[in-house]
Protein backbone atom coordinates (compact mmCIF):
# COMPACT_ATOMS: atom_id res chain seq x y z
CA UNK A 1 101.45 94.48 144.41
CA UNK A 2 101.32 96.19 140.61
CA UNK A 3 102.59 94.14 137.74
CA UNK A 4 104.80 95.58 135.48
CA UNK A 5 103.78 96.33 132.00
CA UNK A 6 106.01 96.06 129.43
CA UNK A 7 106.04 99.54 127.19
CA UNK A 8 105.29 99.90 123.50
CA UNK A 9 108.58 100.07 122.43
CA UNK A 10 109.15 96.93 124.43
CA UNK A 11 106.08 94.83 122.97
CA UNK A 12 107.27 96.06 119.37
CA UNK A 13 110.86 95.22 119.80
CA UNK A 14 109.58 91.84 121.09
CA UNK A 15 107.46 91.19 118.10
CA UNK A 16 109.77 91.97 115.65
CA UNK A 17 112.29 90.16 117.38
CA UNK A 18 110.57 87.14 117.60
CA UNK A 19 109.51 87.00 113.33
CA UNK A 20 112.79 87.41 112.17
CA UNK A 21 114.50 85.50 114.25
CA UNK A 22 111.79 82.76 113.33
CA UNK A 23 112.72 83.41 109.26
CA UNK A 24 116.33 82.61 110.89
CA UNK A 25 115.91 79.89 112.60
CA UNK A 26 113.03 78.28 111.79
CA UNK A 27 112.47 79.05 107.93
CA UNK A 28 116.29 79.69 107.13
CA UNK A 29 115.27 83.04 105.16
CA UNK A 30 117.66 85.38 106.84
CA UNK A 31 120.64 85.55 108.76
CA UNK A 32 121.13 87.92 111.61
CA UNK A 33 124.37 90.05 111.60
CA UNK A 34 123.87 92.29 114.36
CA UNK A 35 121.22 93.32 117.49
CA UNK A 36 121.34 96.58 119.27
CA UNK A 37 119.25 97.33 122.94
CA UNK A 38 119.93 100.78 123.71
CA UNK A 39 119.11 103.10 126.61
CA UNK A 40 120.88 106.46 125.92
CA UNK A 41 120.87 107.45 129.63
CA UNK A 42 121.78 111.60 128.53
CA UNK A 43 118.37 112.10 126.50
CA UNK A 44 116.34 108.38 128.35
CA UNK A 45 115.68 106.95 124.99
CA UNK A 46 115.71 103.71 123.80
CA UNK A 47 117.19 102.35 120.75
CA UNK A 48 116.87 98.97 119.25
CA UNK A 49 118.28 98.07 116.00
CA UNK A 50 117.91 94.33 114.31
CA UNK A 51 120.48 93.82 111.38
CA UNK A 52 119.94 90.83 109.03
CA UNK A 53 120.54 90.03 104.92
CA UNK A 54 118.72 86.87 102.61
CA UNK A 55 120.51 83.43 103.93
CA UNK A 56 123.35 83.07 101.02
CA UNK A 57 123.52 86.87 99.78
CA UNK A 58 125.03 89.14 102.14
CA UNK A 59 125.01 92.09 99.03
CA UNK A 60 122.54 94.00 100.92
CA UNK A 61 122.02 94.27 104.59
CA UNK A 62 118.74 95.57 106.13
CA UNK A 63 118.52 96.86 109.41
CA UNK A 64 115.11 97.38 111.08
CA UNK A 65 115.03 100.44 113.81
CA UNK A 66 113.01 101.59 116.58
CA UNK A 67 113.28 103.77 118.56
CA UNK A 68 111.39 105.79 121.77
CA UNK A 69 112.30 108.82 123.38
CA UNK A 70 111.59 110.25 127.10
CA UNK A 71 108.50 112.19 125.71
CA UNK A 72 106.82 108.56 124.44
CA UNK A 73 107.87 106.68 127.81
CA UNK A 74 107.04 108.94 130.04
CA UNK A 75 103.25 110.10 128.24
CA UNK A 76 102.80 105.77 127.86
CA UNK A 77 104.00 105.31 131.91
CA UNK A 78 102.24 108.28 133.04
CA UNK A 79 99.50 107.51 131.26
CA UNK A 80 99.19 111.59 130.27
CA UNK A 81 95.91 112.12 128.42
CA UNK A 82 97.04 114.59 125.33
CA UNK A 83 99.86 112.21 125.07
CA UNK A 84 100.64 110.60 122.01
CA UNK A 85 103.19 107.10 122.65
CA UNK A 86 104.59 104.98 120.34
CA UNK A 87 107.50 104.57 118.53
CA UNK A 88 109.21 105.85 115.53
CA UNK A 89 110.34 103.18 112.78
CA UNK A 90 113.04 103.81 110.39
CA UNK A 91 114.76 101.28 107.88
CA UNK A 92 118.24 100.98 106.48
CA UNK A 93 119.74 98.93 103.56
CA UNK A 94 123.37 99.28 103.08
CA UNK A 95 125.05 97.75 100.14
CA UNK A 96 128.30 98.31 98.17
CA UNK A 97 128.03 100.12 94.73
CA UNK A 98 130.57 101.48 92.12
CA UNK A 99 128.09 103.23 89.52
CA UNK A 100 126.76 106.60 91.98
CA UNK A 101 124.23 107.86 89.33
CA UNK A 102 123.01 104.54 87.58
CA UNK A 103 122.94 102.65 90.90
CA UNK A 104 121.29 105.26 93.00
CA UNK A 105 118.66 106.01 90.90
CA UNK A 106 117.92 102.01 90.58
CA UNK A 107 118.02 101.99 94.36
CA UNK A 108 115.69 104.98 94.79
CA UNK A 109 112.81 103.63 92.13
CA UNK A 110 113.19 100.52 93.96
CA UNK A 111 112.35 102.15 97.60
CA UNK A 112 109.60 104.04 96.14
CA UNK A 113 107.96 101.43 94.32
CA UNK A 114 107.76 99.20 97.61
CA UNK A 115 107.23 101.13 100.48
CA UNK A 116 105.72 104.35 98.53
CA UNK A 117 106.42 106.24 101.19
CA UNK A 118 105.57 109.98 102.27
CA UNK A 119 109.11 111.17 103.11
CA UNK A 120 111.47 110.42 100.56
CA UNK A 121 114.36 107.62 100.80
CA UNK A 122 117.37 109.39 101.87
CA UNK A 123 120.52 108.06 100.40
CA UNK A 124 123.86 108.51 101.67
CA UNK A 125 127.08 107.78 99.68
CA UNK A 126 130.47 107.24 101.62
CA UNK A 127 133.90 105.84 100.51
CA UNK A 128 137.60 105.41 102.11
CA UNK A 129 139.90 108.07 101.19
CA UNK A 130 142.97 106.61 99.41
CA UNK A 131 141.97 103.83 98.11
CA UNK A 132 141.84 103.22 94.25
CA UNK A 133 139.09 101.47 93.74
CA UNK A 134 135.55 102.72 92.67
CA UNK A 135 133.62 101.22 95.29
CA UNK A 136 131.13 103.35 97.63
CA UNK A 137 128.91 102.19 100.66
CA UNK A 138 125.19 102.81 100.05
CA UNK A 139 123.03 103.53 103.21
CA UNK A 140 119.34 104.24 102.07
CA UNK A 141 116.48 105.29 104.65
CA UNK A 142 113.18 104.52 104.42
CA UNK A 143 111.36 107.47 107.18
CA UNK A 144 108.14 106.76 108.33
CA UNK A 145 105.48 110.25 109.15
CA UNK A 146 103.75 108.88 111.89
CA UNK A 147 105.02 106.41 115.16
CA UNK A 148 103.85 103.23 115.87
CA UNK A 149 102.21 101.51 118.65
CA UNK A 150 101.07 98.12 120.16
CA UNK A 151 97.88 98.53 117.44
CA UNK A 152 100.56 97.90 114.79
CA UNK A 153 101.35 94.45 115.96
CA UNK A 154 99.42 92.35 113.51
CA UNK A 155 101.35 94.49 110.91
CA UNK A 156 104.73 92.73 111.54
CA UNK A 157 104.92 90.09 108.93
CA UNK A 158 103.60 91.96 106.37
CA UNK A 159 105.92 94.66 107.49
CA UNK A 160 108.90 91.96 107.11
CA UNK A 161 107.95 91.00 103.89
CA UNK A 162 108.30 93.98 102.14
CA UNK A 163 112.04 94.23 103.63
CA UNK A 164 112.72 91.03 102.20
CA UNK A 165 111.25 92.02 99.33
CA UNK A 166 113.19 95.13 99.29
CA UNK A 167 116.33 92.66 99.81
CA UNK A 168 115.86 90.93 97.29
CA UNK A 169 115.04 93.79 94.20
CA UNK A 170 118.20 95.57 95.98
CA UNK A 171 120.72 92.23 95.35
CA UNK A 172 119.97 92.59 91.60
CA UNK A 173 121.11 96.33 91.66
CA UNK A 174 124.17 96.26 88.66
């Protein structure tokens, strides 16, 4: 009889799973608002989504993404030897702003001075028609070049910390 071994995208989602649900309910650092485990059966990929904000400031709301598609499951499964599996990371902070150019730009120097990365942030500004007031939903992306794997493991918490550190710069945007 053959074990089953889990997949990349299943040891990741696992890990990061585990450490913030730890800072929830062990160190009381966040608070989980939402968890999405996806299999789109149309294209076979997998999705998995962790939502959380800083316990006591739900300003700014981080959501931590993975996500797989057939190519990466099938080369890991198949074991296919020009194949390249892992799993690509994205992150998303959504807050509430009213001042588009000031607040923006704060948002953006904040995202490049702590993750740095190679694609830039990608910002996207959306409102509800008809109402009066000034305020606009903020949904920044930080894009990652490259996919992750199971040698990215030992990465997690300092990983974490930077989104909490990107949490907290983000809940003194004015």
């Amino acid at each position: 009889m053959r074990m089953f071994d889990p997949t990349i995208f299943e040891n990741l989602k696992v890990g990061i799973e585990n450490y913030i649900y730890d800072l929830e309910t062990i160190e009381q650092v966040v608070q989980i608002t939402n968890r999405k485990d996806q299999v789109d059966m149309s294209i076979m990929s997998r999705h998995f989504g962790l939502e959380f904000h800083l316990a006591n400031k739900n300003k700014v709301t981080a959501e931590i993404i993975l996500d797989a598609s057939i190519k990466d499951l099938a080369e890991e499964i198949l074991e296919a030897p020009a194949g390249n599996p892992g799993c690509r990371l994205l992150l998303q902070f959504t807050l509430q702003i009213e001042e588009i150019q000031t607040q923006c730009e704060q948002i953006e120097t904040i995202l490049l001075s702590i993750w740095a990365p190679i694609l830039p942030p990608e910002q996207t500004i959306s409102f509800v028609y008809g109402k009066k007031e000034n305020k606009y939903m903020n949904s920044s992306k930080v894009m990652f070049d490259h996919k992750i794997n199971e040698e990215h493991m030992e990465d997690i918490p300092e990983f974490v910390d930077h989104v909490l550190e990107t949490l907290r710069a983000l809940n003194n945007v004015n």
